[in-house]
Protein backbone atom coordinates (compact mmCIF):
# COMPACT_ATOMS: atom_id res chain seq x y z
CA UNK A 1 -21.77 65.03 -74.50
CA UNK A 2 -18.74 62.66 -74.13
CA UNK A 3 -15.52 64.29 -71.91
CA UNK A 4 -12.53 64.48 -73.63
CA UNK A 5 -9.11 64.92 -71.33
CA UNK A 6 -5.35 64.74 -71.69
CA UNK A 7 -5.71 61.09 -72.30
CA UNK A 8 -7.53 61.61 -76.14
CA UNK A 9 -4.20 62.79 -77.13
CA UNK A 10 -1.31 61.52 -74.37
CA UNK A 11 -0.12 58.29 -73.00
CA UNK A 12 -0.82 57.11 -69.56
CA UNK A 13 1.62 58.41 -66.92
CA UNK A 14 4.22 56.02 -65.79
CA UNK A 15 6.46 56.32 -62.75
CA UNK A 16 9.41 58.26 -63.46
CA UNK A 17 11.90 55.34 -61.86
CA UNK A 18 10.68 53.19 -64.52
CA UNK A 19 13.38 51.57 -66.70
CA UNK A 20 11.65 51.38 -69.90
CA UNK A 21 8.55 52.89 -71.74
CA UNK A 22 6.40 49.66 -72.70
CA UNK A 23 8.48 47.42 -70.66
CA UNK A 24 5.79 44.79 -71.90
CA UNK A 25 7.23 44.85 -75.55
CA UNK A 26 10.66 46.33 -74.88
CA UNK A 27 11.84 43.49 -72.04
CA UNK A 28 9.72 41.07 -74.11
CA UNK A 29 11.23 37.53 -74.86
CA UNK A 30 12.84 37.62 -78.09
CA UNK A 31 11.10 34.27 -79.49
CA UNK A 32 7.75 35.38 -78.65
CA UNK A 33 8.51 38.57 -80.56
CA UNK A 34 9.71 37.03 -83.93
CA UNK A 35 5.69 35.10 -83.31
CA UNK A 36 4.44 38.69 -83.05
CA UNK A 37 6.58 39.68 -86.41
CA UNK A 38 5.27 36.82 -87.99
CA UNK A 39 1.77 36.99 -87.23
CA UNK A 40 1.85 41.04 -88.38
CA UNK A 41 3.92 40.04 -91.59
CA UNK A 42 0.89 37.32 -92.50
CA UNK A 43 -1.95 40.55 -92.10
CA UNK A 44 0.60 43.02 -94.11
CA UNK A 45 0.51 40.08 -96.89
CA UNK A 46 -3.25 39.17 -96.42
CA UNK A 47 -3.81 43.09 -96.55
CA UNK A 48 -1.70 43.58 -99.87
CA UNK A 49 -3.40 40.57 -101.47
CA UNK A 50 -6.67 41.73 -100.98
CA UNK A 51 -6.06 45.48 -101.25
CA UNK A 52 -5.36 48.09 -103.31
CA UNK A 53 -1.41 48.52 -102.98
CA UNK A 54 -0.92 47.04 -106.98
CA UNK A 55 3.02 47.13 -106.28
CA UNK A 56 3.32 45.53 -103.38
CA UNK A 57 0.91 42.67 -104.78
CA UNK A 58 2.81 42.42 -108.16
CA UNK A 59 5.91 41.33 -105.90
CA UNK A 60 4.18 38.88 -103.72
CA UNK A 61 2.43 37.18 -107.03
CA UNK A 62 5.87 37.41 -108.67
CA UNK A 63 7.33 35.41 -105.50
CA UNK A 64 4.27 32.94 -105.85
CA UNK A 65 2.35 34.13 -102.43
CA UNK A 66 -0.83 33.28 -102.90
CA UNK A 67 -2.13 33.29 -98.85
CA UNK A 68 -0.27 34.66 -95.90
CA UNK A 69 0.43 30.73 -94.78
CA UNK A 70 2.78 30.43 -97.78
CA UNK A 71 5.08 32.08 -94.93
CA UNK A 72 5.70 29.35 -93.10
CA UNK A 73 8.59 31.32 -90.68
CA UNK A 74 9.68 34.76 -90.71
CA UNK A 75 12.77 33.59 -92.67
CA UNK A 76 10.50 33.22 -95.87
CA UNK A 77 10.26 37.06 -96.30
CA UNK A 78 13.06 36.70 -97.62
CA UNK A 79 10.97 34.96 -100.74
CA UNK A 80 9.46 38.43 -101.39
CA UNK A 81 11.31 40.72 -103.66
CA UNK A 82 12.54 43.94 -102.20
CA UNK A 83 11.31 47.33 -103.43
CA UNK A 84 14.15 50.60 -104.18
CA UNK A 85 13.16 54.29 -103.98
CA UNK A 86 13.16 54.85 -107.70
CA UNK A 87 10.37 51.99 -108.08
CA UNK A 88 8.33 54.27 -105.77
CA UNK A 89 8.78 57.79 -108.02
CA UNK A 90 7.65 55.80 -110.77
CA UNK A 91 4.34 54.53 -109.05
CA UNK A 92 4.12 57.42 -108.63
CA UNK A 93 4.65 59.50 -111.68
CA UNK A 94 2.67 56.58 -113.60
CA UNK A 95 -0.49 56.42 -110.83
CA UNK A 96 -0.60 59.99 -109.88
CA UNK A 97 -0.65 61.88 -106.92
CA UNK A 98 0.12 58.94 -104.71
CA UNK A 99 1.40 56.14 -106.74
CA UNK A 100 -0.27 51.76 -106.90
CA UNK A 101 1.39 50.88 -103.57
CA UNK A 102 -0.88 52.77 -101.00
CA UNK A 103 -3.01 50.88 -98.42
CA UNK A 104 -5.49 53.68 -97.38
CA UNK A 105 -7.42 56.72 -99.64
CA UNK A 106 -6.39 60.27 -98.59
CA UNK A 107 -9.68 60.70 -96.71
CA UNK A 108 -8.80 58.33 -94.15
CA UNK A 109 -5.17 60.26 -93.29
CA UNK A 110 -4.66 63.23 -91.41
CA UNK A 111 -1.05 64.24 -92.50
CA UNK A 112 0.68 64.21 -95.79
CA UNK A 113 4.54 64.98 -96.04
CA UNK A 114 7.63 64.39 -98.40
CA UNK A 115 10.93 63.40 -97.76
CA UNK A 116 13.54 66.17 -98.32
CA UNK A 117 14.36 64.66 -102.09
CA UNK A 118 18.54 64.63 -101.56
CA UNK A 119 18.78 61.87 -103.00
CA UNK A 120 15.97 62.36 -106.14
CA UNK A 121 12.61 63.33 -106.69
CA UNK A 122 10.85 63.54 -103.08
CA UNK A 123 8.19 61.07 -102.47
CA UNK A 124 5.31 61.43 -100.49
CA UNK A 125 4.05 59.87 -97.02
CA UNK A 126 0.51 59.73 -95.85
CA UNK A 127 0.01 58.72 -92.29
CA UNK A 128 -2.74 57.59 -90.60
CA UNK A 129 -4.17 58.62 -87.01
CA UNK A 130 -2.69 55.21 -86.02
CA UNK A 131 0.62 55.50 -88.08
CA UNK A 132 0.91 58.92 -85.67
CA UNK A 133 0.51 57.07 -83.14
CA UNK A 134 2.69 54.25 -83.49
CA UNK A 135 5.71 56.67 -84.62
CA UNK A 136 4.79 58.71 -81.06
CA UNK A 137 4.92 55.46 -79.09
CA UNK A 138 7.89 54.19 -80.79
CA UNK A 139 9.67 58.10 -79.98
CA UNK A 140 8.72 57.57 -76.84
CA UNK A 141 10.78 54.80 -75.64
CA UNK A 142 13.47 56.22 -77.59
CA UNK A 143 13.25 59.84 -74.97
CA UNK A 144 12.38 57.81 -72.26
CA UNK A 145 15.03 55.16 -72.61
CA UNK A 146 17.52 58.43 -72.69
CA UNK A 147 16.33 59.92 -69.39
CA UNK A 148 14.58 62.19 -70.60
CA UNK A 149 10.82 62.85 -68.87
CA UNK A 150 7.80 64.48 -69.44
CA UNK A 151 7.66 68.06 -68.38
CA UNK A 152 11.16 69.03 -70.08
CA UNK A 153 12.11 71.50 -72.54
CA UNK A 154 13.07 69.83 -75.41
CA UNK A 155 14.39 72.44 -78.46
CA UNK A 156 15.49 71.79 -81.86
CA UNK A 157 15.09 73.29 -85.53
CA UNK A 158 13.65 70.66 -87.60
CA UNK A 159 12.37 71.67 -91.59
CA UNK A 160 8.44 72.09 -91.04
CA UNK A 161 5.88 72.76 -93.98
CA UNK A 162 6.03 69.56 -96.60
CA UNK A 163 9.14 67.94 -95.07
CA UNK A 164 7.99 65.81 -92.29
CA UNK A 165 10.99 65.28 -90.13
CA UNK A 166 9.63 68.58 -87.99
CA UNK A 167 6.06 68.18 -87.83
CA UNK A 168 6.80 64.50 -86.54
CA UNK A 169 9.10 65.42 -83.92
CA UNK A 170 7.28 68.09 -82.49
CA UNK A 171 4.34 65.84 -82.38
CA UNK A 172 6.08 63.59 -80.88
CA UNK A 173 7.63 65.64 -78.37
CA UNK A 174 4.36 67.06 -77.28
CA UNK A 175 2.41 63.29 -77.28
CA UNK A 176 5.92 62.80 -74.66
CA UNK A 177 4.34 65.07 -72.46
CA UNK A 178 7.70 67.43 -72.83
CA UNK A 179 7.58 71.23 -73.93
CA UNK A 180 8.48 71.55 -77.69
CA UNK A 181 10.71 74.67 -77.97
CA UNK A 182 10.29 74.58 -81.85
CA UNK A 183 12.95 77.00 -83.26
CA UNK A 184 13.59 77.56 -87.20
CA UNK A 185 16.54 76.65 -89.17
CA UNK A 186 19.17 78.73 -89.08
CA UNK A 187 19.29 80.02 -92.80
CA UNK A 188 20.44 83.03 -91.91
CA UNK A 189 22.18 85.25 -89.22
CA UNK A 190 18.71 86.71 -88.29
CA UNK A 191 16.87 83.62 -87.71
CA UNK A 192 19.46 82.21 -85.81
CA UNK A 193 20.32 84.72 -83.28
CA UNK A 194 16.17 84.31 -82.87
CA UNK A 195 16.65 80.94 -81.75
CA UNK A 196 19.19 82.04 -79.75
CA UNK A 197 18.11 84.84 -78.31
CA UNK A 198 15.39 81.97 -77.28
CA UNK A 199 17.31 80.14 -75.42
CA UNK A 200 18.58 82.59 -73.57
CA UNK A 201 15.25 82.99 -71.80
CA UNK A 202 14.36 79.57 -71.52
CA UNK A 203 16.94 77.24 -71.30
CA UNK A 204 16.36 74.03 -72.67
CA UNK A 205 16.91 70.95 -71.10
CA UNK A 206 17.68 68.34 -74.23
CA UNK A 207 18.50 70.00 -77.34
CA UNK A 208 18.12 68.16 -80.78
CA UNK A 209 19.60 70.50 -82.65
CA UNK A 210 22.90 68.87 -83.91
CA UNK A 211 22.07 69.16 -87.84
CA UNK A 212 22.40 72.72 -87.20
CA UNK A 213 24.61 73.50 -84.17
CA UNK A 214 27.59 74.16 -86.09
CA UNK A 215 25.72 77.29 -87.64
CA UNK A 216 24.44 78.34 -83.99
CA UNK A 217 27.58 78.70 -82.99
CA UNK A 218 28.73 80.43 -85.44
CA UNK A 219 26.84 83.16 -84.89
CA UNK A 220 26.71 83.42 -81.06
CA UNK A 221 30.14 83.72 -81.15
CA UNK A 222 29.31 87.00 -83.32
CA UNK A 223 26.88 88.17 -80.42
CA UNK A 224 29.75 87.08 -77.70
CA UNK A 225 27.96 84.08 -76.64
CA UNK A 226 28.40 80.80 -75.57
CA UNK A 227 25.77 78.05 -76.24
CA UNK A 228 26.89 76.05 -72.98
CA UNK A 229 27.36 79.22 -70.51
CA UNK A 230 25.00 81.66 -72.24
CA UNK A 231 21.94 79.15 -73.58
CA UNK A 232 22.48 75.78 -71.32
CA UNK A 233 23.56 73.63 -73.74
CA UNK A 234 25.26 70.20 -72.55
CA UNK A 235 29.07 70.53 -74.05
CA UNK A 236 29.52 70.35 -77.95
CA UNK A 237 32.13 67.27 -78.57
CA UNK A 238 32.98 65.91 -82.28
CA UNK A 239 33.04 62.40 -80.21
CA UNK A 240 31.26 59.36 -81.67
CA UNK A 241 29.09 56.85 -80.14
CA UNK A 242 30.66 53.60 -78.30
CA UNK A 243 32.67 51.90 -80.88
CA UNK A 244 32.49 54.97 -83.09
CA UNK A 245 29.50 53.46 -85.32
CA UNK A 246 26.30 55.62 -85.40
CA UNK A 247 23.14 53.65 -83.78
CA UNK A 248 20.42 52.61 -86.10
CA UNK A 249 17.93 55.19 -84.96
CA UNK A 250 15.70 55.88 -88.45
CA UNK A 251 14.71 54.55 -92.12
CA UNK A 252 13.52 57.90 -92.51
CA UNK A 253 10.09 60.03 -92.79
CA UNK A 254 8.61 57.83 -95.37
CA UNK A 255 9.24 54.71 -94.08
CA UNK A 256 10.29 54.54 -90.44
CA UNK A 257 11.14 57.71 -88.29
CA UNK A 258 11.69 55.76 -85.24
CA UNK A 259 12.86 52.45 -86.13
CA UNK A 260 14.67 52.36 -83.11
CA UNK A 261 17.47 54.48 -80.58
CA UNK A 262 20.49 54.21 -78.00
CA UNK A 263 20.45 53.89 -74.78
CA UNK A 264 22.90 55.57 -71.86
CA UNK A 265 24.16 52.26 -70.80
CA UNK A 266 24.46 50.42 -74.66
CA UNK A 267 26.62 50.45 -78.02
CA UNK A 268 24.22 50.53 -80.87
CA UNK A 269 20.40 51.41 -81.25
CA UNK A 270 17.97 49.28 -79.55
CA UNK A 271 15.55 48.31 -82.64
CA UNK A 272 11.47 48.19 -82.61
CA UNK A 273 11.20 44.76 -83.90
CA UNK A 274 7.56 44.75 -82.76
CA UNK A 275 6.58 47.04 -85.40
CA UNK A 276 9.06 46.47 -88.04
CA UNK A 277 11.01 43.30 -90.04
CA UNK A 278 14.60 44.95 -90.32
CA UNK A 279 16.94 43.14 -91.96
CA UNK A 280 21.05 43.77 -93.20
CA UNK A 281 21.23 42.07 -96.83
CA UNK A 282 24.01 40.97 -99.13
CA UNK A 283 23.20 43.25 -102.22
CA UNK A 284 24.72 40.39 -104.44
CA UNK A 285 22.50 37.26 -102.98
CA UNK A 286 19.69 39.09 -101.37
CA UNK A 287 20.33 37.00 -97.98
CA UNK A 288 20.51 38.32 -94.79
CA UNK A 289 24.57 38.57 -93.86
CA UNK A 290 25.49 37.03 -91.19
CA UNK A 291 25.39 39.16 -87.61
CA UNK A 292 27.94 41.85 -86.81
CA UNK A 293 28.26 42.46 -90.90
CA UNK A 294 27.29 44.88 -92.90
CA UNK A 295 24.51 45.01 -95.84
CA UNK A 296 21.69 46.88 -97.27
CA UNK A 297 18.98 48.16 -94.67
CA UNK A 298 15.99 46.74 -95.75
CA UNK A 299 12.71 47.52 -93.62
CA UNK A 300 9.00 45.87 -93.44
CA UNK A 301 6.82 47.88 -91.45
CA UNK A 302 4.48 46.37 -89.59
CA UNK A 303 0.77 46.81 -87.83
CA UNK A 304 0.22 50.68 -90.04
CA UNK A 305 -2.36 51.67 -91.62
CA UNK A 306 0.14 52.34 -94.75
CA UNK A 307 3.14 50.49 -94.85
CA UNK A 308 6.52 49.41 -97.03
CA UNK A 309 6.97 45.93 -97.72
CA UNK A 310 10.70 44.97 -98.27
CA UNK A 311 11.95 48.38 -98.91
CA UNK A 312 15.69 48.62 -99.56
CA UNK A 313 16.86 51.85 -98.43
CA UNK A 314 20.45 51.59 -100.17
CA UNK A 315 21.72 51.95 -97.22
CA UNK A 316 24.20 50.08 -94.85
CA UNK A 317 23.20 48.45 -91.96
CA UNK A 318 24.78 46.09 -89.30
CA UNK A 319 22.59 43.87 -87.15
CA UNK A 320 23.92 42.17 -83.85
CA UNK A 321 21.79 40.40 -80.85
CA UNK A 322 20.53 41.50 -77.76
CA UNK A 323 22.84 43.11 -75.88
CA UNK A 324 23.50 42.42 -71.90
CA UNK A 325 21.04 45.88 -71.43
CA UNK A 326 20.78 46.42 -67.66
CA UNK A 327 17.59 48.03 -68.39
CA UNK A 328 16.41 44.91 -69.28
CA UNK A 329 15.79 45.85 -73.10
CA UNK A 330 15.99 42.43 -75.45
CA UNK A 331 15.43 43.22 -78.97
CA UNK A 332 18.60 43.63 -81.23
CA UNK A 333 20.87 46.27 -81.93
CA UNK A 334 21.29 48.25 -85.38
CA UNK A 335 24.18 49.82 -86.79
CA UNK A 336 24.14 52.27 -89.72
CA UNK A 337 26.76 52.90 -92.01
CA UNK A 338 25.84 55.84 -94.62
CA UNK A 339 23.92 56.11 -97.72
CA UNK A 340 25.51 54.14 -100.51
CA UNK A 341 25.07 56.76 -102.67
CA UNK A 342 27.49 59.22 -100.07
CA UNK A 343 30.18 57.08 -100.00
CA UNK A 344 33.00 58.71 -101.41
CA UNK A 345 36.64 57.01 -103.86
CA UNK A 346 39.62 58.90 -104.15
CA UNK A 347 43.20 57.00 -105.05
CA UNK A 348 41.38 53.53 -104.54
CA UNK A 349 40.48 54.51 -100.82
CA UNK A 350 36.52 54.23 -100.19
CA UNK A 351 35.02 56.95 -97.22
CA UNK A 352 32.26 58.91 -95.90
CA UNK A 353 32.85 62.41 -95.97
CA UNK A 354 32.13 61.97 -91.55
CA UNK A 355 35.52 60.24 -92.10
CA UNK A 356 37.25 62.95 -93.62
CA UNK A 357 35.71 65.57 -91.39
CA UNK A 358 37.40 63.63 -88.58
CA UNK A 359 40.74 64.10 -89.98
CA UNK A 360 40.14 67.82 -90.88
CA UNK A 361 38.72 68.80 -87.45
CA UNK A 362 41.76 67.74 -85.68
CA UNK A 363 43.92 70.73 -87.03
CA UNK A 364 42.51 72.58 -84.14
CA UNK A 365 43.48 75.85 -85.60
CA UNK A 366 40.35 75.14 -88.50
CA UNK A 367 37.78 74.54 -85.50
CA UNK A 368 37.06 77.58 -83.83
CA UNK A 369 34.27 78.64 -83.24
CA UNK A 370 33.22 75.81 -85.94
CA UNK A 371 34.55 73.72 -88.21
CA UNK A 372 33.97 75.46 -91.89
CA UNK A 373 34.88 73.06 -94.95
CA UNK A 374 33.91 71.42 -98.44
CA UNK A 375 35.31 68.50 -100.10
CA UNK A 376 34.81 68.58 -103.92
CA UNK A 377 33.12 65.30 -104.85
CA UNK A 378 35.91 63.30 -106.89
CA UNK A 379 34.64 62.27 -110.20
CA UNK A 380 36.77 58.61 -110.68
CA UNK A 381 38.89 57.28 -107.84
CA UNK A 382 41.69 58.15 -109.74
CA UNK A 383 40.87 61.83 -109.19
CA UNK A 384 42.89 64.15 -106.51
CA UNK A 385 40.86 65.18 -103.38
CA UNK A 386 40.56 68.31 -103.05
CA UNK A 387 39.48 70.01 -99.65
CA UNK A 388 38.99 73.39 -98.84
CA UNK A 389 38.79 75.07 -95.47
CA UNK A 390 38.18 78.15 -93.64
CA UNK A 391 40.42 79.59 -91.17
CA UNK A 392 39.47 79.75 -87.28
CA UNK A 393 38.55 82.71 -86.52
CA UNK A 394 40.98 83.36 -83.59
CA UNK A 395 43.47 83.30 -86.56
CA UNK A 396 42.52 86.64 -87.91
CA UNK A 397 43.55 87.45 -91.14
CA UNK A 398 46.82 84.92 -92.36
CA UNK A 399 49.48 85.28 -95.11
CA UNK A 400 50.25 82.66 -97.79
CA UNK A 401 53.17 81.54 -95.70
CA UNK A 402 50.70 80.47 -92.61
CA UNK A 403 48.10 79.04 -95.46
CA UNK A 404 50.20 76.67 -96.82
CA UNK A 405 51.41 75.67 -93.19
CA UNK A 406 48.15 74.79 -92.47
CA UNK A 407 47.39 73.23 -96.16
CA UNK A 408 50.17 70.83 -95.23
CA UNK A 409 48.90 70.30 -91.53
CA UNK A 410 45.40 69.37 -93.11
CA UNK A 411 47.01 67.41 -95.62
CA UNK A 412 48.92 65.09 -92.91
CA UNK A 413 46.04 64.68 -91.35
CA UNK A 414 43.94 63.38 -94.34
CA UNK A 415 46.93 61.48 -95.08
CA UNK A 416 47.33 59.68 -91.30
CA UNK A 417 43.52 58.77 -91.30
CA UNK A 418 42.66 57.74 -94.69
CA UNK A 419 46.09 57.34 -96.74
CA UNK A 420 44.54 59.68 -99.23
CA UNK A 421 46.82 62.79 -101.03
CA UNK A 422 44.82 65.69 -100.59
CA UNK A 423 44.66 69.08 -102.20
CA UNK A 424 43.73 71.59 -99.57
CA UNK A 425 42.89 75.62 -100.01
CA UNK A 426 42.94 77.16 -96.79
CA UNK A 427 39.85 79.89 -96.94
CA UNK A 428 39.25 83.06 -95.50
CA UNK A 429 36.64 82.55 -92.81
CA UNK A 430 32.99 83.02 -94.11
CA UNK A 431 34.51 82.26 -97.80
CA UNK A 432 32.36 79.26 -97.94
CA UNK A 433 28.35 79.23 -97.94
CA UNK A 434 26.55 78.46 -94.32
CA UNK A 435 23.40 76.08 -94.08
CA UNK A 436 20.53 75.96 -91.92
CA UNK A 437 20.19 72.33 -91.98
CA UNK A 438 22.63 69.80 -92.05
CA UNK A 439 25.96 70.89 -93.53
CA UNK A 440 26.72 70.80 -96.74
CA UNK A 441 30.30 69.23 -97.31
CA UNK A 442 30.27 67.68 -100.38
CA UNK A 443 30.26 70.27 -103.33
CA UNK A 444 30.67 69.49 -107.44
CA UNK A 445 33.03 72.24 -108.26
């Protein structure tokens, strides 16, 4: 009878001093990586030529591919059309369950998921035992490269059943070697102070909860609590990340959960070019804009089992070099910028609702314990904004004469940040609804 240890299912140790994960692929000369990209790109083509993934083919035969060695360099992807979300629902309404663009059967997967649907009808995801792995090796370096180490208590409060952000990272955490303190969203008063009450008894020692923290502490303020003093949580800041541009860090559940992450020591996300093609396009053109600019995120997995070929996210994305990493970490760096579809036009001004939440949150008498407001989502950028916010709750109860000081407070704010004229209601706290999973700002009415 074969043995089977910690190894079926775990990495290999590595000394904890170690700098990087797979220092191997990580610290690997860039040139001999865009060879590895290459090679990989030929077997995803000669894979989709002589498979079943119909969509996928259609584009190559439309972009006259007829043998992986039409791409001469890994610039000639580029020669393959890119493929949107929408093109996916309809594979898969018209080819049902899974859609004409699907590399493996169902009986050779072992998980099936769907992305949360925000944006549109949710799509599915079927993984592999070596897609698994290759998102758990790529999570990996991202923990490892952030200190963390196998044996800690990692917490957070990921979705679970068909949304596969929370089976992923707990299976990644675990595959990490670290405990996975898996807590549920906090939907409600209840479930939170359960998570709570949690981490009271074990404290954790990275927390991933930032979707949700504004609702956690919320409501151990209610129980007289402090998440830093009560539950060990590091310090909750509203800061940013280096140059105040979010790191590159996923494309997502159904195409790349771990396309890449920060570091302590650099700006950016440090991107897993091994396993994916990731490119910043000009919409207009469809070429790559130049580095340090910004354009569509468009990823090509690579080396899975079921992959995306070309597939435009609609979402922006800013590519730079290496950067001068002293942990000696040489692929480039990734910026993202939103979801198109988020971005926001009031009085000829375009924004991100983060951008407004910036200017809101420093009226410090809005913040406390958390920052509570909407924005209603402006119909034509001719539109007023109008913002509506709850009262701190160190406040109390306030008459109209303290409202409208802070209305006009909020609306200097908006006005200093983003030259915007805003309309702002100032809210009774708990006026507005609460959400277990990533806040809800933007509201119709």
């Amino acid at each position: 009878m074969p043995s089977y240890g910690a190894e079926v299912i775990g990495p290999p140790s590595r000394p904890p001093d170690q700098l990087l994960w797979d220092p191997e692929v990580q610290a690997m000369d860039p040139e001999r990586r865009r060879e590895l990209q290459l090679a990989r790109l030929r077997e995803l083509v000669a894979k989709t030529l002589d498979g079943d993934a119909a969509l996928f083919r259609r584009k190559l035969e439309q972009a006259g591919i007829e043998s992986p060695e039409d791409l001469a360099s890994l610039e000639d992807i580029n020669k393959i059309p890119v493929t949107r979300k929408q093109e996916l629902r309809d594979s898969e309404q018209e080819h049902p369950p899974l859609g004409d663009y699907r590399y493996t059967p169902l009986s050779d997967c072992v998980r099936v998921g769907q992305s949360t649907g925000t944006t549109g009808t949710p799509t599915l995801t079927i993984l592999t035992r070596h897609d698994l792995w290759l998102e758990y090796e790529s999570a990996a370096r991202n923990w490892w490269r952030n200190g963390w180490r196998p044996g800690q208590v990692v917490t957070h409060c990921h979705p679970a059943y068909m949304y596969g952000g929370g089976p992923m990272l707990g299976g990644s955490i675990e595959y990490f070697g670290a405990l996975n303190m898996w807590v549920a969203p906090p939907d409600t008063d209840e479930i939170a102070e359960q998570g709570i009450r949690t981490w009271q008894r074990i404290h954790p020692d990275v927390q991933m909860v930032a979707l949700s923290q504004h609702r956690f502490q919320e409501v151990a303020a209610k129980l007289g609590l402090d998440l830093v003093e009560d539950c060990g949580f590091p310090s909750f800041s509203m800061g940013g990340f280096g140059r105040g541009l979010l790191p590159l860090m996923t494309a997502g559940f159904e195409c790349y959960a771990y396309l890449g992450g920060p570091d302590r020591t650099c700006d950016g996300a440090h991107l897993h070019e091994d396993w994916a093609v990731i490119q910043a396009l000009d919409p207009a053109t469809g070429a790559d804009v130049p580095a340090g600019q910004w354009g569509n995120l468009v990823v090509t997995t690579l080396d899975r089992d079921n992959g995306l070929l070309r597939y435009d996210l609609e979402e922006a994305a800013m590519i730079e070099g290496p950067a001068d990493c002293p942990q000696g970490e040489t692929s480039n760096m990734g910026y993202w910028g939103g979801r198109f579809k988020d971005l926001l036009s009031s009085q000829g001004v375009h924004f991100q609702v983060a951008d407004l939440e910036r200017a809101v949150a420093s009226v410090r008498e809005l913040t406390t314990p958390t920052l509570e407001f909407v924005v209603v989502n402006p119909q034509g950028s001719s539109d007023p904004l109008v913002v509506r916010a709850e009262v701190g709750t160190d406040l109390g109860s306030v008459d109209d004469a303290r409202r409208a000081e802070l209305a006009a407070k909020v609306r200097a704010a908006i006005d200093e940040a983003l030259q915007i004229d805003a309309a702002v209601e100032i809210l009774d706290r708990e006026t507005l609804p609460r959400s277990g999973y990533k806040l809800k700002r933007l509201v119709d009415a």
